[in-house]
N, C-alpha and C. Protein backbone atom coordinates (compact mmCIF):
# COMPACT_ATOMS: atom_id res chain seq x y z
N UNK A 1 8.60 -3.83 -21.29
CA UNK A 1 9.58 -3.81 -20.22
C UNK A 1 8.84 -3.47 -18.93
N UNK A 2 8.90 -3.77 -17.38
CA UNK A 2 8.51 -3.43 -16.67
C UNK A 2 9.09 -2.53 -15.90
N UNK A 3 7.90 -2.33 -14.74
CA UNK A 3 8.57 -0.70 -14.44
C UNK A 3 9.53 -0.88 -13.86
N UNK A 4 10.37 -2.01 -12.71
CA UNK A 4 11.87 -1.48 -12.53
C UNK A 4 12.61 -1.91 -13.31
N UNK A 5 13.04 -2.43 -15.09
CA UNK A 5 13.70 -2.25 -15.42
C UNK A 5 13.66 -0.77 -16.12
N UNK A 6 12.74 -0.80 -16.13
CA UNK A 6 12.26 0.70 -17.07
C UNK A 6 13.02 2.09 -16.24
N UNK A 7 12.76 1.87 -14.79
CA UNK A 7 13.18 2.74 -13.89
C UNK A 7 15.03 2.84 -13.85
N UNK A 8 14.92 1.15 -13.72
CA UNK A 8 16.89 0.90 -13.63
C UNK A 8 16.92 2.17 -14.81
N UNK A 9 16.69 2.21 -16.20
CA UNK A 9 17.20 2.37 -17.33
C UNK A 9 17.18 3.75 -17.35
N UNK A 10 16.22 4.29 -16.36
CA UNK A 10 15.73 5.89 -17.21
C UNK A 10 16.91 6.76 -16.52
N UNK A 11 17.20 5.63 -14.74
CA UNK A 11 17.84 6.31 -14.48
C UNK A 11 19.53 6.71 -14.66
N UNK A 12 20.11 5.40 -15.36
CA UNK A 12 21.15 5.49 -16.03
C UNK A 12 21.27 6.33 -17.43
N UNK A 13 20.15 7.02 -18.02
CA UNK A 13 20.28 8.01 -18.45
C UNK A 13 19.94 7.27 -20.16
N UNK A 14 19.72 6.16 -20.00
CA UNK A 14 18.90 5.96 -21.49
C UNK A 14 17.87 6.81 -21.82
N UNK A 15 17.94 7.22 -22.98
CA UNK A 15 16.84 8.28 -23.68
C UNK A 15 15.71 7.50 -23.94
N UNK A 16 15.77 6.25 -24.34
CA UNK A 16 14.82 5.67 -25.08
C UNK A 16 13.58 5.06 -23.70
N UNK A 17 14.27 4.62 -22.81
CA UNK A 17 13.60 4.23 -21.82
C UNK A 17 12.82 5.40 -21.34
N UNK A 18 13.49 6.75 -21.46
CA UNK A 18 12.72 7.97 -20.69
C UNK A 18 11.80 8.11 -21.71
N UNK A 19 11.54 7.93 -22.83
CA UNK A 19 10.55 8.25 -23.85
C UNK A 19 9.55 7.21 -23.39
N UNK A 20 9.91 6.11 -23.62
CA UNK A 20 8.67 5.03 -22.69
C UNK A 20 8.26 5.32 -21.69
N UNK A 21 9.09 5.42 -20.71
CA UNK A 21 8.19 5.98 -19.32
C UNK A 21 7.14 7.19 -19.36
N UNK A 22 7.86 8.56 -20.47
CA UNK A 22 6.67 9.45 -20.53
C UNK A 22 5.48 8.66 -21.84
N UNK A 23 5.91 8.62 -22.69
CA UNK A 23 4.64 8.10 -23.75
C UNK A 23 3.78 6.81 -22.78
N UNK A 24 4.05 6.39 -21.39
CA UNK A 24 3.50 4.94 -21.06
C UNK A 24 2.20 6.00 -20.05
N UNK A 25 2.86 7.16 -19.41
CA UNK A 25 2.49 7.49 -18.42
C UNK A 25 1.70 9.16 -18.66
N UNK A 26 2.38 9.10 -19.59
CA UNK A 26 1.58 11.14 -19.94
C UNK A 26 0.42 11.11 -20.23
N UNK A 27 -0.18 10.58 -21.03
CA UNK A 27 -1.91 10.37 -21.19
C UNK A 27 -2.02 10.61 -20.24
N UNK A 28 -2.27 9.52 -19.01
CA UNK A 28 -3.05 9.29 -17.86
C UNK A 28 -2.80 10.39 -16.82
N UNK A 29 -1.47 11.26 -17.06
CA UNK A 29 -1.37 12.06 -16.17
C UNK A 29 -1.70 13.73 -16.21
N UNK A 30 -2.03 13.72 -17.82
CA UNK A 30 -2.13 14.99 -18.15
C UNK A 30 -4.00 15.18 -17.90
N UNK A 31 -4.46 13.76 -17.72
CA UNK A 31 -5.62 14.12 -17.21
C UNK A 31 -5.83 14.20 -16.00
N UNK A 32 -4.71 13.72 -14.99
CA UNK A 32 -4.75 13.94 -13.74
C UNK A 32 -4.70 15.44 -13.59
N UNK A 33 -3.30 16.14 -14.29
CA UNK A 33 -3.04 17.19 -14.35
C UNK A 33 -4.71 18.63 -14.75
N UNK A 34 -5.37 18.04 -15.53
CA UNK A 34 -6.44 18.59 -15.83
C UNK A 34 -7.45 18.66 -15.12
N UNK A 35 -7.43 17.73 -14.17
CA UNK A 35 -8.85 17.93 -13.08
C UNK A 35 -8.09 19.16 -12.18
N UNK A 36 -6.88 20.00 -12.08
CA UNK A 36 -6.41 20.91 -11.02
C UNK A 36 -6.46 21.81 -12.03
N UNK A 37 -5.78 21.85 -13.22
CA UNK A 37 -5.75 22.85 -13.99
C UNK A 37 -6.69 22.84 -14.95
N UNK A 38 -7.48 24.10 -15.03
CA UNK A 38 -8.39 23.79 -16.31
C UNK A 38 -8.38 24.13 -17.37
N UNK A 39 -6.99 25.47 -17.57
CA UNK A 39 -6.61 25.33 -18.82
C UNK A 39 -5.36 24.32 -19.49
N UNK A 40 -5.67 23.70 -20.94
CA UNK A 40 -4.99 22.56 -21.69
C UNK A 40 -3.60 22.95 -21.17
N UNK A 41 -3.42 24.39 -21.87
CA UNK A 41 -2.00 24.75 -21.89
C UNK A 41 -1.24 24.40 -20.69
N UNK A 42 -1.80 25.03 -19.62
CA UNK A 42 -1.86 25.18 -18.34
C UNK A 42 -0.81 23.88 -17.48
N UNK A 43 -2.46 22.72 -18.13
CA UNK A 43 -2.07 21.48 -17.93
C UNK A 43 -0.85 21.01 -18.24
N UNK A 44 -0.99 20.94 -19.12
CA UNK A 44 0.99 20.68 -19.98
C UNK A 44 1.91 21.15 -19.93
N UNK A 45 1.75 22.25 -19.25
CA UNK A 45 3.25 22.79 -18.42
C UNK A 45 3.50 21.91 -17.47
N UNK A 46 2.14 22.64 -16.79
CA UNK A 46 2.74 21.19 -14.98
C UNK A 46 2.95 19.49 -15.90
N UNK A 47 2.33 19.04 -16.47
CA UNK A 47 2.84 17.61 -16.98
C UNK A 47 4.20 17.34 -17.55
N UNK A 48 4.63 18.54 -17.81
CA UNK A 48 6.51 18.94 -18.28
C UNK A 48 7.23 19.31 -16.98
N UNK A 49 6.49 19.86 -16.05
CA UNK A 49 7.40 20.27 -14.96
C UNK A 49 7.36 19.48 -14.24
N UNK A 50 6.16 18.29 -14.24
CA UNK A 50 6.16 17.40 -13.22
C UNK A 50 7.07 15.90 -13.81
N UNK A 51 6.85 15.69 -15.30
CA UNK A 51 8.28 14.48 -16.04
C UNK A 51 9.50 15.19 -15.52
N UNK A 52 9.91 16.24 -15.47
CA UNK A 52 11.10 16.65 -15.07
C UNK A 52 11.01 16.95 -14.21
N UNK A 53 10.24 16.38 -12.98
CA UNK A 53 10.79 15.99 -11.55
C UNK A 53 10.46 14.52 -11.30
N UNK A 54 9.55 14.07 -12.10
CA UNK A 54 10.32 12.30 -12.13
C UNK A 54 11.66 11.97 -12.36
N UNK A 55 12.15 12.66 -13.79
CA UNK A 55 13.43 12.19 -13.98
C UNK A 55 14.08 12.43 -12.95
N UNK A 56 14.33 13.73 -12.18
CA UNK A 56 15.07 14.33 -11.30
C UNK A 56 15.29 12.96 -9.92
N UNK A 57 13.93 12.65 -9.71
CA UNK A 57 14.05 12.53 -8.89
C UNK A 57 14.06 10.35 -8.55
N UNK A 58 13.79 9.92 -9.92
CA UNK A 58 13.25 8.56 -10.10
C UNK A 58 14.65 7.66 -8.73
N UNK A 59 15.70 7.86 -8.82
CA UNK A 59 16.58 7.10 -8.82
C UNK A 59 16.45 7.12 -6.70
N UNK A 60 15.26 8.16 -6.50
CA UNK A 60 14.56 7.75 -5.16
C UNK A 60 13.15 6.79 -4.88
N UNK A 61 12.93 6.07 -5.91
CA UNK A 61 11.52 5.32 -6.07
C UNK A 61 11.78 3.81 -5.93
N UNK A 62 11.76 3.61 -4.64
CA UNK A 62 11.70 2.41 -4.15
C UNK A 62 11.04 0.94 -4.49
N UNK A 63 10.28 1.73 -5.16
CA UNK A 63 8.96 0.05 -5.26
C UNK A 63 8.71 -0.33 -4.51
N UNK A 64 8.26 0.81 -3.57
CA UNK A 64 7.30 -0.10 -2.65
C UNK A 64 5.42 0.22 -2.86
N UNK A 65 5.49 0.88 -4.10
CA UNK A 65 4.75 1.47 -4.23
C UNK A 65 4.47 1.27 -5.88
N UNK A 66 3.35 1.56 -6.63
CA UNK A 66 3.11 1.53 -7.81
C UNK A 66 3.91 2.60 -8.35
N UNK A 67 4.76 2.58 -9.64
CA UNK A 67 5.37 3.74 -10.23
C UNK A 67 4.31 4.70 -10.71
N UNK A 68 3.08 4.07 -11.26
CA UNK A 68 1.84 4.71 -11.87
C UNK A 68 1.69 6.19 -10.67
N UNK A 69 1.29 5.40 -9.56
CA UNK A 69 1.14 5.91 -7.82
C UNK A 69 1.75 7.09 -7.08
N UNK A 70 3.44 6.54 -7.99
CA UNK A 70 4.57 7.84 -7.60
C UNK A 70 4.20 8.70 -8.17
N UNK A 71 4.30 8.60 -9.61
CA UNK A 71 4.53 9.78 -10.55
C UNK A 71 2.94 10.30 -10.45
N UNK A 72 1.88 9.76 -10.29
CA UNK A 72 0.18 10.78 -9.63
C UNK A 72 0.35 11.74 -9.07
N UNK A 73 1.37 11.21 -7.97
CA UNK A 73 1.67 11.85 -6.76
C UNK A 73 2.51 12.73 -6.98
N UNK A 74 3.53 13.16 -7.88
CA UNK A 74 3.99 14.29 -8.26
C UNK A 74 3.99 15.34 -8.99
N UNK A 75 3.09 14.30 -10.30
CA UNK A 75 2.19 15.39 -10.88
C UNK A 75 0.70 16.30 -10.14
N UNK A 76 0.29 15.54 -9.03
CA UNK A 76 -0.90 16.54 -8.16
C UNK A 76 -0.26 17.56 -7.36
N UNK A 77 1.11 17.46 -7.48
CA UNK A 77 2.37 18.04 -6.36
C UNK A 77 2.09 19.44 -7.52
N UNK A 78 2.54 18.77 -8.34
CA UNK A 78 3.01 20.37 -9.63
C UNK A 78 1.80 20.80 -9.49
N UNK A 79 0.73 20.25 -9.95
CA UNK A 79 -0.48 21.09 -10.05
C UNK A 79 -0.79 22.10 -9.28
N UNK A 80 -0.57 21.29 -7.28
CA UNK A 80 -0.77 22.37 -6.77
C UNK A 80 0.24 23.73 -6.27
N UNK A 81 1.60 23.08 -6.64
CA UNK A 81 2.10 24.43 -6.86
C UNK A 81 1.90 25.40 -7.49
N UNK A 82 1.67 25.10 -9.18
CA UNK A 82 1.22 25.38 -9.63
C UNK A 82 -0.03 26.69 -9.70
N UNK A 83 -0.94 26.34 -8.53
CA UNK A 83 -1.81 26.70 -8.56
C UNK A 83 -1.49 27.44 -7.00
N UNK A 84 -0.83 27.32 -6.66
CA UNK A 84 -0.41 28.33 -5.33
C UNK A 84 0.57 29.23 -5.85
N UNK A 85 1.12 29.40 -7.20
CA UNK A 85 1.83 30.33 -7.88
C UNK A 85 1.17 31.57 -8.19
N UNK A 86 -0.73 31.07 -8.39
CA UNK A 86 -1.33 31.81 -9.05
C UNK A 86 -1.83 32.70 -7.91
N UNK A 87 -2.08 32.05 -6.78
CA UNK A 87 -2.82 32.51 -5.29
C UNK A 87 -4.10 32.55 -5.33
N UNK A 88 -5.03 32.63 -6.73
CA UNK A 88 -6.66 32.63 -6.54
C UNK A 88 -7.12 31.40 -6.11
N UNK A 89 -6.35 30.44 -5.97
CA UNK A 89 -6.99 29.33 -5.16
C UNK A 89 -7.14 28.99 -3.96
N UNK A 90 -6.18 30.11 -3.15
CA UNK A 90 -5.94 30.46 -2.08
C UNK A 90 -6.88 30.82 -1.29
N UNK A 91 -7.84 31.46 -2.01
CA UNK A 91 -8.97 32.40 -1.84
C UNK A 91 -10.40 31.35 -1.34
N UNK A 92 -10.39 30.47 -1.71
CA UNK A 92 -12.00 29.79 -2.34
C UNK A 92 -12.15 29.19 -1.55
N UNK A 93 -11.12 28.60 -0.56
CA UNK A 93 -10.52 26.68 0.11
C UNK A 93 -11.76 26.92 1.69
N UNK A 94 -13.07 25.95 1.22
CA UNK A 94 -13.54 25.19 2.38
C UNK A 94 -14.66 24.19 2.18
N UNK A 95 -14.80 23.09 2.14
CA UNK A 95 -15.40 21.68 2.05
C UNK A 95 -15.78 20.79 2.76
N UNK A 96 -16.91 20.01 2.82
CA UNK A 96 -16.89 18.50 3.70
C UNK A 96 -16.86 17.27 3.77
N UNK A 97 -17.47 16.19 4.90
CA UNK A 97 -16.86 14.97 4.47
C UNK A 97 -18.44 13.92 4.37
N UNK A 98 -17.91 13.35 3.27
CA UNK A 98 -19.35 12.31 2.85
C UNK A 98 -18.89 11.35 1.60
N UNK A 99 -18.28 10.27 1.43
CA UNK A 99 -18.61 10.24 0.21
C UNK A 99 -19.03 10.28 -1.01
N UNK A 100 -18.79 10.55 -2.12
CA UNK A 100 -19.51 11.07 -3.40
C UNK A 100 -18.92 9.69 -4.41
N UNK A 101 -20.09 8.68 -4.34
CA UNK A 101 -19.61 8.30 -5.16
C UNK A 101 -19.74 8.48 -6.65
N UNK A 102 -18.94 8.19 -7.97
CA UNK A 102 -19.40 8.30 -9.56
C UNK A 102 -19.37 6.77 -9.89
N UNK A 103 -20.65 6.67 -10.13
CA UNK A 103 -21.25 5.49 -10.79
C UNK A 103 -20.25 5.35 -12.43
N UNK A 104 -19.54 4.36 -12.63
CA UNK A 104 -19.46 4.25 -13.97
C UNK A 104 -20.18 3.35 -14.67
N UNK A 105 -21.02 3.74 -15.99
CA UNK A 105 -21.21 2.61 -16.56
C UNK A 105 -20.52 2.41 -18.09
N UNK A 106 -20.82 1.05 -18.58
CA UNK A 106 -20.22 0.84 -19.40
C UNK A 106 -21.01 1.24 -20.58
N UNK A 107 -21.47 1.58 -21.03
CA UNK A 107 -22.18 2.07 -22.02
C UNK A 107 -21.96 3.06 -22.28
N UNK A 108 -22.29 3.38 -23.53
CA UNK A 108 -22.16 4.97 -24.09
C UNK A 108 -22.66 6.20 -22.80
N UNK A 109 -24.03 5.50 -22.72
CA UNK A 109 -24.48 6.98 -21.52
C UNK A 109 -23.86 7.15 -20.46
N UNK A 110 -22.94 5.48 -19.76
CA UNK A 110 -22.38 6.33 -19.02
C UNK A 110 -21.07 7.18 -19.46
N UNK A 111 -20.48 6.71 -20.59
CA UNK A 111 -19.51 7.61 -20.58
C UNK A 111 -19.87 9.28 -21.13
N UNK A 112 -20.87 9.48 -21.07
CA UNK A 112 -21.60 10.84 -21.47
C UNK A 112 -21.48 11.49 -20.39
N UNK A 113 -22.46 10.42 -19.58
CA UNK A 113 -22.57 11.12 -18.06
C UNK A 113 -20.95 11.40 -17.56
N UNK A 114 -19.82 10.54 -17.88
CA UNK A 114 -18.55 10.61 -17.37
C UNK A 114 -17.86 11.60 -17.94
N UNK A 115 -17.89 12.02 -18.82
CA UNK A 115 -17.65 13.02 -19.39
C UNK A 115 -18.81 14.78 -18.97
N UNK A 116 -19.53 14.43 -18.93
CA UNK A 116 -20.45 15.75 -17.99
C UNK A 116 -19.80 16.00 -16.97
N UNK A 117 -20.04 15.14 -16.12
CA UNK A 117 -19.10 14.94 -14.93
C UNK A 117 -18.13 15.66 -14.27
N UNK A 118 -17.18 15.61 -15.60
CA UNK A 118 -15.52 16.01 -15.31
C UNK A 118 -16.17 17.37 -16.30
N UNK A 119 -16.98 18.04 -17.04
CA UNK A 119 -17.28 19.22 -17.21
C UNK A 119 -16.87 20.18 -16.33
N UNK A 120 -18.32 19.36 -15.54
CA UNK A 120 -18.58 20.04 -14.37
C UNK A 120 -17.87 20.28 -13.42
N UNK A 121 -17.12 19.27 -12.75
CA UNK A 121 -15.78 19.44 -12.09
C UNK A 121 -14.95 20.10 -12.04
N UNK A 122 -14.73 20.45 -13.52
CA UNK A 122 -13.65 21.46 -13.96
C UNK A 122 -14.63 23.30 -13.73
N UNK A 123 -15.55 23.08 -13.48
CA UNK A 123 -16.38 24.33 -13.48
C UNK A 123 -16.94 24.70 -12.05
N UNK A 124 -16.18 23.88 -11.03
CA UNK A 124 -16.07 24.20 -9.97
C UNK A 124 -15.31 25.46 -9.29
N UNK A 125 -14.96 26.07 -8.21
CA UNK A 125 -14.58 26.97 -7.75
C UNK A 125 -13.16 26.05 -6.96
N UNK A 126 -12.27 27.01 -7.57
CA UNK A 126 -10.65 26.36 -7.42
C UNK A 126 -10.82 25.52 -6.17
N UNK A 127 -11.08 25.55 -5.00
CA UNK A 127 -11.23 25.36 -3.56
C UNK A 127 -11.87 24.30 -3.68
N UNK A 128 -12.98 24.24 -4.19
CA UNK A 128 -13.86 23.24 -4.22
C UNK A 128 -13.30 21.63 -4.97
N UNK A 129 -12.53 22.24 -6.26
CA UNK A 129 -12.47 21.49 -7.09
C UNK A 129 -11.30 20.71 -7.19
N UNK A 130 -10.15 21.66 -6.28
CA UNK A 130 -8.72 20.62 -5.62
C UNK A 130 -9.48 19.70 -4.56
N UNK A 131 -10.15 20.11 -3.76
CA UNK A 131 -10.38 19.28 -2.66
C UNK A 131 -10.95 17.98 -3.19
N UNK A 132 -12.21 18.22 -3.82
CA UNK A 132 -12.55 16.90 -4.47
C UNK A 132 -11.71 16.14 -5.26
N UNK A 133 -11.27 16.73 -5.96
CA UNK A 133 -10.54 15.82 -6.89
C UNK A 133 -9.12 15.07 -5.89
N UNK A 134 -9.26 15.60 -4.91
CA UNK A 134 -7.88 15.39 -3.76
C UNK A 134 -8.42 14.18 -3.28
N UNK A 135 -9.80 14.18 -2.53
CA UNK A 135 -10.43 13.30 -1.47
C UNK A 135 -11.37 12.04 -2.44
N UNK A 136 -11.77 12.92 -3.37
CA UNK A 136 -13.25 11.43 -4.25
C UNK A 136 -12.40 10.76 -5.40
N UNK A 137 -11.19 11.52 -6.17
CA UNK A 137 -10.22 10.79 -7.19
C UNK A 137 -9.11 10.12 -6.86
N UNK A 138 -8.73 11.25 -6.17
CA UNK A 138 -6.90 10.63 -5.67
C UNK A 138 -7.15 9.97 -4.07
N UNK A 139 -7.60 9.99 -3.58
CA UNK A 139 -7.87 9.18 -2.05
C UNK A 139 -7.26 9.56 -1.14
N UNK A 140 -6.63 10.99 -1.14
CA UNK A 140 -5.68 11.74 -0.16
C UNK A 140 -7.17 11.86 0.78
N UNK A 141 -6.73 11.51 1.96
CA UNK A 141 -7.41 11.47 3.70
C UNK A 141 -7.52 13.49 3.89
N UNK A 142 -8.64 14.06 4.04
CA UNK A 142 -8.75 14.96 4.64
C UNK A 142 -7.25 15.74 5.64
N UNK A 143 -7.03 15.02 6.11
CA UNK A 143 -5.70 15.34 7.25
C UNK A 143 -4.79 15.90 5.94
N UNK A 144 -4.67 14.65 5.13
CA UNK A 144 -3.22 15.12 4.03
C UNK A 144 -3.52 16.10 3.43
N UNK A 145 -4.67 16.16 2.73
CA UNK A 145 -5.48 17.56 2.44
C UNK A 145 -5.13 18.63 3.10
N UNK A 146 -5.53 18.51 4.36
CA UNK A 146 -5.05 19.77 5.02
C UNK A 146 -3.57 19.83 5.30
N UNK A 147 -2.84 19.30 5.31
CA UNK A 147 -1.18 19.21 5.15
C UNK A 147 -0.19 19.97 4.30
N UNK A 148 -1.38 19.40 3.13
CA UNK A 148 -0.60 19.91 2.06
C UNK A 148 -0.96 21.39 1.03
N UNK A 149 -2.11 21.14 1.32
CA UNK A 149 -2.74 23.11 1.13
C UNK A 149 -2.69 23.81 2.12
N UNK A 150 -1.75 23.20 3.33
CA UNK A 150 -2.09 24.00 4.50
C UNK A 150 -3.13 24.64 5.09
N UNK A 151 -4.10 23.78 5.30
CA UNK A 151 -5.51 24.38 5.62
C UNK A 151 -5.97 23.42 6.69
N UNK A 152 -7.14 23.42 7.62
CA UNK A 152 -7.60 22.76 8.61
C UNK A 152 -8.53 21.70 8.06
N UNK A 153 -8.26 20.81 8.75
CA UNK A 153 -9.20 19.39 8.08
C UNK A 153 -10.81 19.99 8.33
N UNK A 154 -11.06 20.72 9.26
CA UNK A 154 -12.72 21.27 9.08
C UNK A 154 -12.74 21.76 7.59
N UNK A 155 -11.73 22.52 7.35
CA UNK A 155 -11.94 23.45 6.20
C UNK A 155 -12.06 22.44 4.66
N UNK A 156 -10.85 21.02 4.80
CA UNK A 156 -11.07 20.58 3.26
C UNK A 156 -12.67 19.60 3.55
N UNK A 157 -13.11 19.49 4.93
CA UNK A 157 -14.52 18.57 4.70
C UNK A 157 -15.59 19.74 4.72
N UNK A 158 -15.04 20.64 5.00
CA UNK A 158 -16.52 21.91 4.71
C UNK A 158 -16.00 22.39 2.89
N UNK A 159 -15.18 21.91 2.14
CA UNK A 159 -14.94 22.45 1.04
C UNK A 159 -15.71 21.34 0.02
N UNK A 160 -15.50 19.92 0.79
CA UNK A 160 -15.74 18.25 0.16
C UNK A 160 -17.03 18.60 -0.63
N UNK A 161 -17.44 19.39 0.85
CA UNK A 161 -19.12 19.04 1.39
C UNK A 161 -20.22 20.00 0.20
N UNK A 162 -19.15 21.14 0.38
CA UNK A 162 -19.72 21.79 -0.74
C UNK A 162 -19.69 22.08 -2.15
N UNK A 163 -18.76 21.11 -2.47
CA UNK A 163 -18.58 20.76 -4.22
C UNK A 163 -19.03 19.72 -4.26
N UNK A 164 -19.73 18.71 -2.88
CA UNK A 164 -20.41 17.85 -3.81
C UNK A 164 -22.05 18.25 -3.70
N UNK A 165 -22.49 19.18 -2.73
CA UNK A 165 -23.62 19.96 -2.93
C UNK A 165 -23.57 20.44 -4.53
N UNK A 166 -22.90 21.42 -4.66
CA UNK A 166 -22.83 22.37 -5.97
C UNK A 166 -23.02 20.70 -7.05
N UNK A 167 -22.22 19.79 -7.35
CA UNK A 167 -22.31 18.77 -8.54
C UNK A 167 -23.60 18.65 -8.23
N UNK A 168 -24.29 18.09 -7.06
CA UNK A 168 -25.34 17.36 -7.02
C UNK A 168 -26.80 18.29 -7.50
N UNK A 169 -26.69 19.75 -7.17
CA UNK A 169 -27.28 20.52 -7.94
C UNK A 169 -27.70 21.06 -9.65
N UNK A 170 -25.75 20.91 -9.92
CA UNK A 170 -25.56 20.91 -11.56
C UNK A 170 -26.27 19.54 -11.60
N UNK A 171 -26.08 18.48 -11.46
CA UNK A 171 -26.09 17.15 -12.40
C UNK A 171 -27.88 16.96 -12.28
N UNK A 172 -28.78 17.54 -11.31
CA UNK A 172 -29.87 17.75 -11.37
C UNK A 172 -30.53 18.03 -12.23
N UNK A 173 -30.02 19.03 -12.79
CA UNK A 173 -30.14 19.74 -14.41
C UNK A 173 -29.87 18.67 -15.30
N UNK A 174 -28.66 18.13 -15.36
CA UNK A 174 -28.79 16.93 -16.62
C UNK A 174 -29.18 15.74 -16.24
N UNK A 175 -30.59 15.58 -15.00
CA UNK A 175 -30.88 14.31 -14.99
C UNK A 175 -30.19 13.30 -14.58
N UNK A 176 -28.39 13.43 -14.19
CA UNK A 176 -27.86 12.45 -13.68
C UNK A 176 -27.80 11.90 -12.45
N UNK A 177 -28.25 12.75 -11.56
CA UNK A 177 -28.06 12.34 -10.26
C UNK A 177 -28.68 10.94 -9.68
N UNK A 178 -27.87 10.27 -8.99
CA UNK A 178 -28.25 8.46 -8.97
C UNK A 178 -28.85 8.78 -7.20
């Protein structure tokens, strides 16, 4: 089924359609959910609190936009509430601006290296590790960055700048750096 009938359906309150939409979409989001949160558990709360603000909120999703796109966008929402519940992330927030790109390859090594990677990522310093995953994964613009953590666009490209220093240091160690 595609996504606006899927959407018509979930929002008229079919069960079965809402089971498709989460079993189509929870994988992909609980790993979104995991690059903010780094504990599992953690993760899967916000991925429950964030399906139950899709449902809440689906019957505002226009299509003008990918549904995949919406619901990213609300699960990085939970996360960072989430994580402004806790306030130690509050603490860490400053980065800069450069691209970082991640080479994928198709082969086993790279998915080794892709998997190191997101180790490491996750072993970043809270500050460091929303911002990147904000600006090099999700493609939120510095400005929105600072919008939405409430912080100064110097601050998420002096935060960018220095989690991709810190990776480029770790991945030194495992030889990956391209």
């Amino acid at each position: 089924m595609d996504d606006e009938i899927l959407v018509q359906k979930c929002v008229s309150g079919n069960g079965e359609a809402q089971r498709e939409l989460f079993d189509r979409f929870s994988p992909l989001m609980l790993g979104v959910a995991m690059r903010y949160i780094k504990d599992k558990e953690r993760a899967e709360d916000v991925l429950q609190d964030g399906f139950i603000k899709v449902y809440k909120n689906l019957h505002r999703f226009e299509h003008k936009g990918s549904l995949e796109g919406w619901i990213r966008r609300i699960i990085v929402n939970t996360a960072l509430d989430q994580l402004r519940k806790n306030k130690k992330s509050q603490n860490n927030l400053q980065l800069d601006d450069s691209s970082f790109e991640i080479v994928q390859k198709s082969d086993a090594i790279g998915r080794l290296e892709a998997e190191v990677l997101m180790e490491i990522v996750q072993q970043l310093p809270d500050g460091y590790r929303i911002v990147f995953n904000m600006f090099a994964i999700e493609g939120y613009s510095h400005k929105e960055i600072a919008e939405t953590l409430k912080i100064s666009e110097s601050t998420s490209k002096s935060q960018y700048s220095r989690a991709k220093s810190v990776l480029r240091k770790t991945l030194k160690k495992y030889n990956i750096e391209r």
